[in-house]
C-alpha atoms as a PDB file:
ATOM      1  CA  UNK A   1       0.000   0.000   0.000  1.00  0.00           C
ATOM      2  CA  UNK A   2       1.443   3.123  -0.900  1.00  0.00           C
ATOM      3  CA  UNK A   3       0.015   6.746   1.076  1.00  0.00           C
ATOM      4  CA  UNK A   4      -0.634   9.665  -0.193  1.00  0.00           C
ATOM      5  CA  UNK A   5       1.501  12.688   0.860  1.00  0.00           C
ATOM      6  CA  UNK A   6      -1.533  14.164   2.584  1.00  0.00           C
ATOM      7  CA  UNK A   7      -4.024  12.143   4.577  1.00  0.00           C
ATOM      8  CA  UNK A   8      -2.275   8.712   4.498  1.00  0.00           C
ATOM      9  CA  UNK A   9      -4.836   7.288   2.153  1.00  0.00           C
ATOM     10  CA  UNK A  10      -4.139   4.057   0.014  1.00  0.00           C
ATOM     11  CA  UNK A  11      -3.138   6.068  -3.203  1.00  0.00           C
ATOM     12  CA  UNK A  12      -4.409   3.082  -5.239  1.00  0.00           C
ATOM     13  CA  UNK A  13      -7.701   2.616  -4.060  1.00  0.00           C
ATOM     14  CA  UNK A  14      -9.646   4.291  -6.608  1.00  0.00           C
ATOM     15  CA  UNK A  15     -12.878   4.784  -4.158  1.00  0.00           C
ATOM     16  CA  UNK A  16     -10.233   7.018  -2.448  1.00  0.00           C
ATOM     17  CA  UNK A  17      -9.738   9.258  -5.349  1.00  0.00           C
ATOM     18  CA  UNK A  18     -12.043  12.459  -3.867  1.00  0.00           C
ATOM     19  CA  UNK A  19     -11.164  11.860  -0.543  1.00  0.00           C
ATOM     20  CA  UNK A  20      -7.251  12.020  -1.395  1.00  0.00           C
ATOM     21  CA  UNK A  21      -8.916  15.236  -3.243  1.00  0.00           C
ATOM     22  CA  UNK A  22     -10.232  16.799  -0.120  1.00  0.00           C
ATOM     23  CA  UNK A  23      -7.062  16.006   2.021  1.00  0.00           C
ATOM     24  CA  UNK A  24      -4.347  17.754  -0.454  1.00  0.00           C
ATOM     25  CA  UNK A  25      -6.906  20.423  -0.162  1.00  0.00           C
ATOM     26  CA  UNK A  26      -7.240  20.477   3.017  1.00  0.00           C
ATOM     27  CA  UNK A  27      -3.027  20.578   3.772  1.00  0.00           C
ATOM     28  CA  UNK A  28      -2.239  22.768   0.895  1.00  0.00           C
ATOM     29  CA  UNK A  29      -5.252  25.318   1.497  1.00  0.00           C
ATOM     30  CA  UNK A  30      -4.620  25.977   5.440  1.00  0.00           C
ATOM     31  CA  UNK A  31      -6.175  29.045   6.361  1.00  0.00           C
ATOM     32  CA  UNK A  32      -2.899  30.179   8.407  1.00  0.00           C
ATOM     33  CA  UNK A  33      -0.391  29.006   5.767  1.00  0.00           C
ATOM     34  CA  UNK A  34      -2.440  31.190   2.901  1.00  0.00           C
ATOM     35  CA  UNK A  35      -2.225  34.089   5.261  1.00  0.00           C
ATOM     36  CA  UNK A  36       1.419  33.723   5.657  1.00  0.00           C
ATOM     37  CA  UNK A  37       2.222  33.035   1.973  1.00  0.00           C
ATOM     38  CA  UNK A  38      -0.137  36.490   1.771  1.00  0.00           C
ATOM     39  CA  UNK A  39       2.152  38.426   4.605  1.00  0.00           C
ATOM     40  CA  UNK A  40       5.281  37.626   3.272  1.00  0.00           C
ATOM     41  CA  UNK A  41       4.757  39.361  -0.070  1.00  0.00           C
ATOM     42  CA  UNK A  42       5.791  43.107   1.380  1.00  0.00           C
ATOM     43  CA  UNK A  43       9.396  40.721   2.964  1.00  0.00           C
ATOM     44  CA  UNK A  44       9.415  39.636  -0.838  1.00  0.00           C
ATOM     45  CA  UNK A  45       9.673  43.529  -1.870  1.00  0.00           C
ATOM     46  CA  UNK A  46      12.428  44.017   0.422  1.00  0.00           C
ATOM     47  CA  UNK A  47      13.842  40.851   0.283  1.00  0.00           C
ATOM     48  CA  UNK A  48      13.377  39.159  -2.228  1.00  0.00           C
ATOM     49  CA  UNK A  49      14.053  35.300  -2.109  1.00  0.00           C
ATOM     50  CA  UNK A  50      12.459  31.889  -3.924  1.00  0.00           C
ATOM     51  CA  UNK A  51      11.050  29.218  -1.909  1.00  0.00           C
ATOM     52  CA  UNK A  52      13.500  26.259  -1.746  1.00  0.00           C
ATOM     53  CA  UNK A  53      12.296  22.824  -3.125  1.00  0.00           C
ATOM     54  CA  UNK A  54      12.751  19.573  -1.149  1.00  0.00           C
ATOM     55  CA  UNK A  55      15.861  17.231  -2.113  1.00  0.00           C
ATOM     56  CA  UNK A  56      14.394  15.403  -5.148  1.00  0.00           C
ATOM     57  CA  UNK A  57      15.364  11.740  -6.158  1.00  0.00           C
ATOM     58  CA  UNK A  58      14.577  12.243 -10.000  1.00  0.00           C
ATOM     59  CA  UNK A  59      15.690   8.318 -10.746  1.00  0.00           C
ATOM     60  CA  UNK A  60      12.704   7.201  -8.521  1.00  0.00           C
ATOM     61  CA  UNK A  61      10.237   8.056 -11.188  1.00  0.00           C
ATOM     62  CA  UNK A  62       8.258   5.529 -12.082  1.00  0.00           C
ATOM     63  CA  UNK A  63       5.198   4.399 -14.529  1.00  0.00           C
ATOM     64  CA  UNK A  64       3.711   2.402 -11.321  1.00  0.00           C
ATOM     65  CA  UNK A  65       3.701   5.707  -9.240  1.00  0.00           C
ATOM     66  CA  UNK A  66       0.715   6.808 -11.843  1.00  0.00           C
ATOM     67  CA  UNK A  67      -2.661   5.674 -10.213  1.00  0.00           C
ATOM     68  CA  UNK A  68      -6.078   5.464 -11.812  1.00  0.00           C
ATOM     69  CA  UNK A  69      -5.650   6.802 -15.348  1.00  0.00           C
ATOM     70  CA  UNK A  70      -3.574   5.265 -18.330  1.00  0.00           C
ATOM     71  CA  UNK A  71       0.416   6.295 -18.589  1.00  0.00           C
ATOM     72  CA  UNK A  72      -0.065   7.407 -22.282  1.00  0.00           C
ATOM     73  CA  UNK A  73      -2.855  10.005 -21.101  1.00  0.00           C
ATOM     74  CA  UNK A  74      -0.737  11.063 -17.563  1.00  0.00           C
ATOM     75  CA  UNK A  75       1.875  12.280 -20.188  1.00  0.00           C
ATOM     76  CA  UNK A  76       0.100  13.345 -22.857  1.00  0.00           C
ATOM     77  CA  UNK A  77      -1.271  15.712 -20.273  1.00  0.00           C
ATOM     78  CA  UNK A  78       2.232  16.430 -19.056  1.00  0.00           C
ATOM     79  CA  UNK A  79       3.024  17.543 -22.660  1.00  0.00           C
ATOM     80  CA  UNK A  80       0.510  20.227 -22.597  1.00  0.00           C
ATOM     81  CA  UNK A  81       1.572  21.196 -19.005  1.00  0.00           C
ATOM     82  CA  UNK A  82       5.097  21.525 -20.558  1.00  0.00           C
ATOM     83  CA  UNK A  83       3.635  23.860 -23.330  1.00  0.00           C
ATOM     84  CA  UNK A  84       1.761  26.244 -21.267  1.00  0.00           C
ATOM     85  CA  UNK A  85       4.631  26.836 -18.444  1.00  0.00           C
ATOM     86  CA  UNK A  86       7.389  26.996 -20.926  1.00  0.00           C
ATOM     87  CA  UNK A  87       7.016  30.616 -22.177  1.00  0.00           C
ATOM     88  CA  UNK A  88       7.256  31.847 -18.633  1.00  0.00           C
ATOM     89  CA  UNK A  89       9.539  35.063 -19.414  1.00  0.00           C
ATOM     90  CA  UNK A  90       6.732  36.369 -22.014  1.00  0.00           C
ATOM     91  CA  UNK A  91       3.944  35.782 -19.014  1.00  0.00           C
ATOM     92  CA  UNK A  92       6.122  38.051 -16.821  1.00  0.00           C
ATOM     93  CA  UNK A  93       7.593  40.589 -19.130  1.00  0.00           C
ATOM     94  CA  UNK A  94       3.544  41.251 -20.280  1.00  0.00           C
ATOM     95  CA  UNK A  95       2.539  41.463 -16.168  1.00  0.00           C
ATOM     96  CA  UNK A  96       5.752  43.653 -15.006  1.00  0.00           C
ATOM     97  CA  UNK A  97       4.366  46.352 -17.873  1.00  0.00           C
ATOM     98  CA  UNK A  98       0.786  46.562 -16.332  1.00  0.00           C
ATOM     99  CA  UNK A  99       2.095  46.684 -13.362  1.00  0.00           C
ATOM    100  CA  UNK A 100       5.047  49.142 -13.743  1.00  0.00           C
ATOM    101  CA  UNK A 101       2.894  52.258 -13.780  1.00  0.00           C
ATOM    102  CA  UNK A 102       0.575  51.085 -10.902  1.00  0.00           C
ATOM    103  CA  UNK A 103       2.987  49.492  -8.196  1.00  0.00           C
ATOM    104  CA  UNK A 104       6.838  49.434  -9.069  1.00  0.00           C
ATOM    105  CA  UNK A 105       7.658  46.799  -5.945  1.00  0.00           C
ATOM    106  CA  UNK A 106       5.334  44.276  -7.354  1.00  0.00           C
ATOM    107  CA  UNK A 107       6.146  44.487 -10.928  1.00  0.00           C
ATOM    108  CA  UNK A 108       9.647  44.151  -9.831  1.00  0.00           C
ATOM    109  CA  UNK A 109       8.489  40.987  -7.751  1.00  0.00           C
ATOM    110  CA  UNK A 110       6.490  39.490 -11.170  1.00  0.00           C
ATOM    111  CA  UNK A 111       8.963  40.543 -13.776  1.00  0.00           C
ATOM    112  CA  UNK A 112      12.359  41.859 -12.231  1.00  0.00           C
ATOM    113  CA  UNK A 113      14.310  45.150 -13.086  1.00  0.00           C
ATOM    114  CA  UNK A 114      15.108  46.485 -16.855  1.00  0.00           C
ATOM    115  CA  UNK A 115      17.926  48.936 -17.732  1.00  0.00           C
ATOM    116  CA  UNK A 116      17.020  52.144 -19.403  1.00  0.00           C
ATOM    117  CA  UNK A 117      17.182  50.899 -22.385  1.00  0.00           C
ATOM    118  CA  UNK A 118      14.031  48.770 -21.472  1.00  0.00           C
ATOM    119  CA  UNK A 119      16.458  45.452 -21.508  1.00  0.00           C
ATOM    120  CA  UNK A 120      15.901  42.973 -18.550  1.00  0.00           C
ATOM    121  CA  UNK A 121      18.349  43.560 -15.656  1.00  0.00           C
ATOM    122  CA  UNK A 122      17.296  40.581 -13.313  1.00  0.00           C
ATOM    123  CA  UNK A 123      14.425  37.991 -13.280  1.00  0.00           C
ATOM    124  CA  UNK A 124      11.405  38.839 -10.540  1.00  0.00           C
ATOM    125  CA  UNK A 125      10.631  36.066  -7.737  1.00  0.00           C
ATOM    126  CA  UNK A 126       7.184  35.019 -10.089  1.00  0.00           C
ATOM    127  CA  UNK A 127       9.654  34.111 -12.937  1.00  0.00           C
ATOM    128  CA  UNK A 128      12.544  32.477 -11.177  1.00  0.00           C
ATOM    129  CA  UNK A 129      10.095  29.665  -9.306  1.00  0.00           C
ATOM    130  CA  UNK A 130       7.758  29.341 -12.262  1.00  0.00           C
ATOM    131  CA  UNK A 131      10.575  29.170 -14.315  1.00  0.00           C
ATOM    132  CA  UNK A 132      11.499  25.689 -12.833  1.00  0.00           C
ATOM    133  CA  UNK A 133       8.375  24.157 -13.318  1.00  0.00           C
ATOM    134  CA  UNK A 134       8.498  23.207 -17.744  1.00  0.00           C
ATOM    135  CA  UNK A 135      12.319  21.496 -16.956  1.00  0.00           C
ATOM    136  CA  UNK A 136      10.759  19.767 -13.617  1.00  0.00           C
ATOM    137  CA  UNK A 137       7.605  18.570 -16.202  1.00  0.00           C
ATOM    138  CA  UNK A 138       9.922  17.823 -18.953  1.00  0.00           C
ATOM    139  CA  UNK A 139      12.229  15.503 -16.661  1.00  0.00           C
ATOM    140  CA  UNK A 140       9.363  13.460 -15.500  1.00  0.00           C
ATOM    141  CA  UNK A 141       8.477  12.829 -18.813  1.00  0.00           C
ATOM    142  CA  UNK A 142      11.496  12.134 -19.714  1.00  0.00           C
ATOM    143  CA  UNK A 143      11.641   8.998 -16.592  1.00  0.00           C
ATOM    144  CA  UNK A 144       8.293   7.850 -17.365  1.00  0.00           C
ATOM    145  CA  UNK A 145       8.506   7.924 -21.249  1.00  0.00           C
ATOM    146  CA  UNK A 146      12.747   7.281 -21.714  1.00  0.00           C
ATOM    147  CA  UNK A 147      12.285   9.972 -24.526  1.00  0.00           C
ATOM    148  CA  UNK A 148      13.585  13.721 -24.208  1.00  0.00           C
ATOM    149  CA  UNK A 149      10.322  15.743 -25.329  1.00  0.00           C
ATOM    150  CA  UNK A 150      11.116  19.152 -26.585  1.00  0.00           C
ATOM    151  CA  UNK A 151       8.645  22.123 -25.285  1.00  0.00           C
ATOM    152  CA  UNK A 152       5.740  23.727 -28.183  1.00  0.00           C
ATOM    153  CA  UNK A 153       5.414  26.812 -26.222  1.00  0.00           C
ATOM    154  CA  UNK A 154       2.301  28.802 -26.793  1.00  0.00           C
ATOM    155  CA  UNK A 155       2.257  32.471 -27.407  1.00  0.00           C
ATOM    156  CA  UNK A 156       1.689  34.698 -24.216  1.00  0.00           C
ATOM    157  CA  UNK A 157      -0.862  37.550 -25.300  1.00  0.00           C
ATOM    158  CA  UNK A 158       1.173  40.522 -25.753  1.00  0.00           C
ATOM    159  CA  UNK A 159       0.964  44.134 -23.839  1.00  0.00           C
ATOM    160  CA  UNK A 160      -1.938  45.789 -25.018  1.00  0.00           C
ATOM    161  CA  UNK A 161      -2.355  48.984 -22.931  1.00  0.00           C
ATOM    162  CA  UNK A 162      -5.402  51.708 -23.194  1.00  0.00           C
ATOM    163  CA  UNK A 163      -5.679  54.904 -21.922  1.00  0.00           C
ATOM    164  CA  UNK A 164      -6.654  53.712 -18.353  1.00  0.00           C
ATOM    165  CA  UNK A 165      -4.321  51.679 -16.974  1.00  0.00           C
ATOM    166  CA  UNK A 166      -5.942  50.863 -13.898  1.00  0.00           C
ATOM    167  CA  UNK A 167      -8.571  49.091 -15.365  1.00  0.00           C
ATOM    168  CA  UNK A 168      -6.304  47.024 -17.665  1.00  0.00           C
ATOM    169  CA  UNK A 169      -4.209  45.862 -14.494  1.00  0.00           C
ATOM    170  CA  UNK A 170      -7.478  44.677 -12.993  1.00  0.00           C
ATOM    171  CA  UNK A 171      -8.557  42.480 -16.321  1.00  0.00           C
ATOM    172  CA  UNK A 172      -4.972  41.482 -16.727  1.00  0.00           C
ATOM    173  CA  UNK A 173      -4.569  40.526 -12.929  1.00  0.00           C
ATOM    174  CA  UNK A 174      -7.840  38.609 -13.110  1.00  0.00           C
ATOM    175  CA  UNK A 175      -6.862  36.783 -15.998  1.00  0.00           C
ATOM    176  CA  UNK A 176      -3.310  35.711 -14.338  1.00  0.00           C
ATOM    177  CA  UNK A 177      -5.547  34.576 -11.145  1.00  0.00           C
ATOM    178  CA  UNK A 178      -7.713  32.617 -13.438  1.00  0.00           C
ATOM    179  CA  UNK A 179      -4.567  31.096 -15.150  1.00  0.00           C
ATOM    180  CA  UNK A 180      -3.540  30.386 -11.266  1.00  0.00           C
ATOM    181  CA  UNK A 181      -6.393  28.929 -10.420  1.00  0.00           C
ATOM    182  CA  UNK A 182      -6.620  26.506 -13.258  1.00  0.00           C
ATOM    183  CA  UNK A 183      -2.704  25.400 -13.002  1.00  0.00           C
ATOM    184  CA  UNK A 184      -3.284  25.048  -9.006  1.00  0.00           C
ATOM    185  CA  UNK A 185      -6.449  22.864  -9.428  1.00  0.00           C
ATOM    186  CA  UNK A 186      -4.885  20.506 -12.404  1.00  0.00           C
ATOM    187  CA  UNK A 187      -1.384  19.925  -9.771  1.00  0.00           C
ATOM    188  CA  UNK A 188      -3.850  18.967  -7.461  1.00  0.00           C
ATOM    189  CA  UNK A 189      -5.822  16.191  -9.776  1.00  0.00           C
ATOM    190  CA  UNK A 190      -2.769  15.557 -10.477  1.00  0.00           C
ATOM    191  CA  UNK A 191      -1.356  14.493  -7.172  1.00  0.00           C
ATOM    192  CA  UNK A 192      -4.650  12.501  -7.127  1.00  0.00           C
ATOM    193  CA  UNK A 193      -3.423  10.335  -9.215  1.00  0.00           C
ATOM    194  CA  UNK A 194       0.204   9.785  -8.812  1.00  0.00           C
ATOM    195  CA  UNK A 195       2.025   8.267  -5.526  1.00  0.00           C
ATOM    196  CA  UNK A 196       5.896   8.701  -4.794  1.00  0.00           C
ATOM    197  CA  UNK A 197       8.556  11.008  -5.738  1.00  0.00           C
ATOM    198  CA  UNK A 198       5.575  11.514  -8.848  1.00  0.00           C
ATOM    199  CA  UNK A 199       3.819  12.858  -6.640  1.00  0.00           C
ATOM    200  CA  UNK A 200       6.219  14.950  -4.526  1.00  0.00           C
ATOM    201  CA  UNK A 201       7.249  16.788  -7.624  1.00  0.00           C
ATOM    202  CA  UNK A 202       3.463  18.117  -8.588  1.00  0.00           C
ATOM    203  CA  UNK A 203       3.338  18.482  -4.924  1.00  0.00           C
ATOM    204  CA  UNK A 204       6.576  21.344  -4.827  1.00  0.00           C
ATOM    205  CA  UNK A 205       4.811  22.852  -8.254  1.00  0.00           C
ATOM    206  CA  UNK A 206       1.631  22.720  -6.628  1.00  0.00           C
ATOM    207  CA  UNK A 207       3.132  24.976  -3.579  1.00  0.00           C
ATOM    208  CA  UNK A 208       4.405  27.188  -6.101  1.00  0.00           C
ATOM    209  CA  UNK A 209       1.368  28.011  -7.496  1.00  0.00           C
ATOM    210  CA  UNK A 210      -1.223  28.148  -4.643  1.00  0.00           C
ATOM    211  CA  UNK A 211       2.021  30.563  -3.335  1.00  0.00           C
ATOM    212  CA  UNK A 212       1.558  33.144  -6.497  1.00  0.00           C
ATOM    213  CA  UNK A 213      -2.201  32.765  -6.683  1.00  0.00           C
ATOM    214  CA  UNK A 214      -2.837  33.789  -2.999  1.00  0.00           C
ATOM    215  CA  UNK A 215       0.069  36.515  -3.570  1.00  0.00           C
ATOM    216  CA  UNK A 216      -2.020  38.220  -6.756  1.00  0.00           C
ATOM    217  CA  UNK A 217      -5.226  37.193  -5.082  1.00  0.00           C
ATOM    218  CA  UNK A 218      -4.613  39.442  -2.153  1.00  0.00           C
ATOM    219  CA  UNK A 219      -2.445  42.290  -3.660  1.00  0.00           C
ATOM    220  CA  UNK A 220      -6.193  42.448  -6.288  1.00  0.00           C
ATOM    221  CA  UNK A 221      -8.613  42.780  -3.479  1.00  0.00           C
ATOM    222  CA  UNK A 222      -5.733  45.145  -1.320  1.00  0.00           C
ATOM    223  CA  UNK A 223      -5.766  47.173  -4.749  1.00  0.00           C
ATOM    224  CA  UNK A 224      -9.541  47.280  -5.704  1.00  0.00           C
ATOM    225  CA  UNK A 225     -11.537  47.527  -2.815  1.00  0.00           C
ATOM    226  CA  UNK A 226     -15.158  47.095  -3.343  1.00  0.00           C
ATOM    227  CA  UNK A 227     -18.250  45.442  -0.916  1.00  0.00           C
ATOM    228  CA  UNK A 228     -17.574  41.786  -0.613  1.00  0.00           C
ATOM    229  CA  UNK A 229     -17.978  39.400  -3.566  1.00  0.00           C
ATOM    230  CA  UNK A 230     -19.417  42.349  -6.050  1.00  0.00           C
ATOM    231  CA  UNK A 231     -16.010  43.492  -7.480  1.00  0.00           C
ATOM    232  CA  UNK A 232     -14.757  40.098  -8.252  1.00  0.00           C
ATOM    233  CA  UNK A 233     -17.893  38.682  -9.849  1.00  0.00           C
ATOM    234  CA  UNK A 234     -18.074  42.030 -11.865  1.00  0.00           C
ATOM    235  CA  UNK A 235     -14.479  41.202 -13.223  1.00  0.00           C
ATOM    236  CA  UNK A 236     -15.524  38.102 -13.884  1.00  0.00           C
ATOM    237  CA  UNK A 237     -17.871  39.177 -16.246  1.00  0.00           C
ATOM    238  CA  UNK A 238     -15.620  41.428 -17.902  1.00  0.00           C
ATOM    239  CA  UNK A 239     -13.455  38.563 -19.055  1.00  0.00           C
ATOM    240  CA  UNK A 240     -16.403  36.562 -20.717  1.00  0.00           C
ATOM    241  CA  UNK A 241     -16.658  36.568 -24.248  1.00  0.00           C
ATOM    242  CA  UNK A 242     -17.080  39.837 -26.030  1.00  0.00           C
ATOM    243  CA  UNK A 243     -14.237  41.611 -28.041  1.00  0.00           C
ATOM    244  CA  UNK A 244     -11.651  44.032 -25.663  1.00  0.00           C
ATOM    245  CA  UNK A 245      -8.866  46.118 -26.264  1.00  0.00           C
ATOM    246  CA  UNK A 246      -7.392  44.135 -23.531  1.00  0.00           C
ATOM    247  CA  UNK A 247      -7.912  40.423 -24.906  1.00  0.00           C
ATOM    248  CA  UNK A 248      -9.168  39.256 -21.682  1.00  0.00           C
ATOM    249  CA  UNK A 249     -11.585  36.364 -21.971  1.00  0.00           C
ATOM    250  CA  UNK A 250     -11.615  33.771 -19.004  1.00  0.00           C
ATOM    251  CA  UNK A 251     -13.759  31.361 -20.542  1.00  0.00           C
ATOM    252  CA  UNK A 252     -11.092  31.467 -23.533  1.00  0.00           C
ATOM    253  CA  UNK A 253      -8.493  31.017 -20.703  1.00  0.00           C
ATOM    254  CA  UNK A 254      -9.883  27.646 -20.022  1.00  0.00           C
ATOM    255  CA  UNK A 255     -10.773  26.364 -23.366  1.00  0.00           C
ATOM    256  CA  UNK A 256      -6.913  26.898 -24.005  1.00  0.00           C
ATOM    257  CA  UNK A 257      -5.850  25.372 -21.185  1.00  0.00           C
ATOM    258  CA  UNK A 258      -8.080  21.645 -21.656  1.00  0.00           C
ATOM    259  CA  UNK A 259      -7.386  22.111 -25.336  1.00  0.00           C
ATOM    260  CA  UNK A 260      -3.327  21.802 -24.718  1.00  0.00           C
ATOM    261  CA  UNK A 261      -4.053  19.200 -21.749  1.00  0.00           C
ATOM    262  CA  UNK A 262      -5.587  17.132 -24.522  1.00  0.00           C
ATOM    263  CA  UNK A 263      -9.380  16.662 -22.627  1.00  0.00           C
ATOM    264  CA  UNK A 264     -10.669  15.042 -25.989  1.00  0.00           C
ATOM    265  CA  UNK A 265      -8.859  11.904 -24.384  1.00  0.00           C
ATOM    266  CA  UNK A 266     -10.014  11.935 -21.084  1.00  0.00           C
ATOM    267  CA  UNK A 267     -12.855   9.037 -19.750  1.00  0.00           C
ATOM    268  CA  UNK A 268     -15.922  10.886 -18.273  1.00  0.00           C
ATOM    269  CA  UNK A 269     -15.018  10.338 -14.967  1.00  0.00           C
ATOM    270  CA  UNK A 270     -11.564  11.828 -14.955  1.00  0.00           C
ATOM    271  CA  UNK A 271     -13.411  15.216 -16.413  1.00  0.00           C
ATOM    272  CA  UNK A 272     -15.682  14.539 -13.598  1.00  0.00           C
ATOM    273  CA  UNK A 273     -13.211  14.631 -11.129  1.00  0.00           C
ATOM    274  CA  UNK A 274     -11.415  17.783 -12.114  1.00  0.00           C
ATOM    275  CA  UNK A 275     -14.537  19.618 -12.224  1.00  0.00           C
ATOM    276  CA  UNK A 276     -15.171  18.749  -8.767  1.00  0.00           C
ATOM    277  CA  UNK A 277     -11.744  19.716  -7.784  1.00  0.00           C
ATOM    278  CA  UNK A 278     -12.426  23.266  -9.582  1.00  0.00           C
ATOM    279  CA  UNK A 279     -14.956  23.627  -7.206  1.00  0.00           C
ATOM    280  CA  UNK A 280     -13.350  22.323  -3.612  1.00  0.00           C
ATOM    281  CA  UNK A 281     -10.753  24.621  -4.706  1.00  0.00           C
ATOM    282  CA  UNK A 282     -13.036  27.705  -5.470  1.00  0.00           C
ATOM    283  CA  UNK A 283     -14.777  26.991  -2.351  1.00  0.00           C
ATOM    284  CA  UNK A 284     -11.783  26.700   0.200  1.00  0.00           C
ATOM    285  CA  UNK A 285     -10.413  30.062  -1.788  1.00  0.00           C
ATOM    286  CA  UNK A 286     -13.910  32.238  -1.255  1.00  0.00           C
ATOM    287  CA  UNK A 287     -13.577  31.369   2.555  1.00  0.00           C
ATOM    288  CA  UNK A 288     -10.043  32.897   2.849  1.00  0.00           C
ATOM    289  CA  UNK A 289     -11.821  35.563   0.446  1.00  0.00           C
ATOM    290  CA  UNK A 290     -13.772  36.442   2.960  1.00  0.00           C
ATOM    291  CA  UNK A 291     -11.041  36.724   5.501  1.00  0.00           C
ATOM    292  CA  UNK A 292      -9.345  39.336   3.924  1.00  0.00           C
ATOM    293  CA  UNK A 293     -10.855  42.664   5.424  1.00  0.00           C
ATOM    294  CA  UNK A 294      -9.649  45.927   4.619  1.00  0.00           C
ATOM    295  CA  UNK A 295      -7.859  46.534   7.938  1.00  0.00           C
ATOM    296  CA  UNK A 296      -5.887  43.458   7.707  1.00  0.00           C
ATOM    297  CA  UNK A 297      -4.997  44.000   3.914  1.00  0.00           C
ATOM    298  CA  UNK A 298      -4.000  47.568   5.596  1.00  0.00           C
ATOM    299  CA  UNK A 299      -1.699  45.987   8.052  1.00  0.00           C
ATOM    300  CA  UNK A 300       0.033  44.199   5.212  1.00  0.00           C
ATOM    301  CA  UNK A 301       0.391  46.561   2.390  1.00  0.00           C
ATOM    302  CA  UNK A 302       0.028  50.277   3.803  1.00  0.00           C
ATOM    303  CA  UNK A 303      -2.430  52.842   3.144  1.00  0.00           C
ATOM    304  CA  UNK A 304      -4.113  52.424  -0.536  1.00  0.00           C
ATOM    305  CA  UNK A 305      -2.945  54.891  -3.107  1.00  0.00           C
ATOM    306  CA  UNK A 306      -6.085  57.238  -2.906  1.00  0.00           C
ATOM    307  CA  UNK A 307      -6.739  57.016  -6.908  1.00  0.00           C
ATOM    308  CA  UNK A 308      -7.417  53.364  -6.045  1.00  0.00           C
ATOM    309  CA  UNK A 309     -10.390  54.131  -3.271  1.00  0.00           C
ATOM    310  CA  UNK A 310     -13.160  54.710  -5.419  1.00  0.00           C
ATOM    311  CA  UNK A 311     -15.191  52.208  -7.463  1.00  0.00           C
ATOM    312  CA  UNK A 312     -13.995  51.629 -10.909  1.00  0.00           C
END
């Protein structure tokens, strides 16, 4: 019997599968450790430093640490994965230039420092541990398949300012949180089915990512205050389908994401159970949402710039 890293469930008891679901949840989604991931961010300003990943023993990768779906579909999703976190320094060049004009610390965080000459002078927190993530993907596919697979990168969506940048830092931030969001929740299915040093690997990505997605999360609601809930379902229905100087679509942002993670091959019940870890997710994250008043968002980041405290 082998346990899952969470819970100490039988990883390969497939009647397990949602309640291995609930316990990575459950660890990765503490209340006090998405607070402290959220406090840290001003240290990161000051400070800044990557988190450190666990000693790794890459020649303990296995096929028989994959549970409950076939190998050739584990890495055919793994391909995709590889494709969408490869062109990491186009994903934070495009956020460090909506940024620049609003905050300066946290575009330097995202995207690091450029000369005058507008070349890049050193790599932001946000790009140096995503950055590890496509060679991490690309060497367990490379133990579980014996072939070296070489990265399709899609194309980031360029900068495409307007005339207010405000507003296109809040459609471009919520479209980074939804892109978050969506690689946080697939990690987690992940880790659902896989056991092992597979597993601890998603597990150190999956850290990474519920890390930057509480980070943006946060600095969003510090940034554009509104009453509870309204704001962000608003900006959710910016990002739906309708044509925008700022490209932002989120159902777009998902389409994408199952189209590279080839979802035409998955059985019914593996869709199933990624839709229902969407929504554990979603629901753990509205909780905290609801945590984060504007006195304790005060106590983290200072005093909000006043041409942030109306309603946009």
């Amino acid at each position: 019997m082998t346990l899952s890293l969470a819970g100490g469930r039988d990883c390969h008891n497939k009647s397990n599968f949602y309640l291995l679901i609930k316990d990575l949840i459950e660890t990765y989604f503490d209340r006090d450790y998405l607070n402290d991931r959220l406090q840290e961010l001003p240290r990161q300003f000051e400070r800044p430093h990557p988190r450190k990943w666990a000693k790794i023993e890459w020649h303990q990768i296995e096929s028989h640490l994959i549970v409950g779906i076939e190998p050739a579909v584990f890495l055919a999703i793994l391909k995709g994965a590889i494709d969408t976190e490869a062109p990491i320094r186009d994903y934070t060049h495009t956020s460090r230039q909506y940024l620049d004009r609003i905050h300066p610390a946290m575009a330097e965080f995202v995207g690091g420092t450029v000369d005058e000459l507008g070349k890049r002078s050193s790599k932001g927190i946000w790009e140096l541990e995503e950055s590890r993530h496509a060679p991490a993907l690309i060497a367990i596919y490379q133990q579980l398949s014996g072939e070296r697979i070489q990265p399709n990168p899609k194309q980031a969506r360029a900068y495409q300012p307007t005339d207010c940048p405000d507003n296109d830092l809040y459609r471009h931030g919520l479209s980074r949180i939804a892109t978050e969001y969506g690689a946080t929740c697939l990690y987690i299915w992940l880790m659902g089915h896989s056991t092992g040093t597979l597993q601890q690997v998603i597990g150190e990505m999956l850290r990474d990512e519920i890390n930057h997605l509480i980070k943006f999360w946060g600095f969003g609601v510090w940034l554009y205050p509104a009453p509870t809930g309204h704001r962000f379902i608003r900006g959710c229905r910016q990002l739906l389908p309708r044509k925008s100087a700022s490209g932002g679509n989120l159902l777009k942002t998902y389409y994408r994401m199952l189209s590279v993670l080839h979802w035409n091959e998955w059985s019914w019940q593996h869709r199933w159970q990624l839709v229902v870890t969407f929504w554990l997710v979603m629901q753990r994250l509205l909780a905290w949402h609801h945590s984060l008043n504007s006195a304790y968002l005060k106590q983290i980041f200072g005093i909000l710039p006043d041409r942030f405290t109306h309603k946009h």
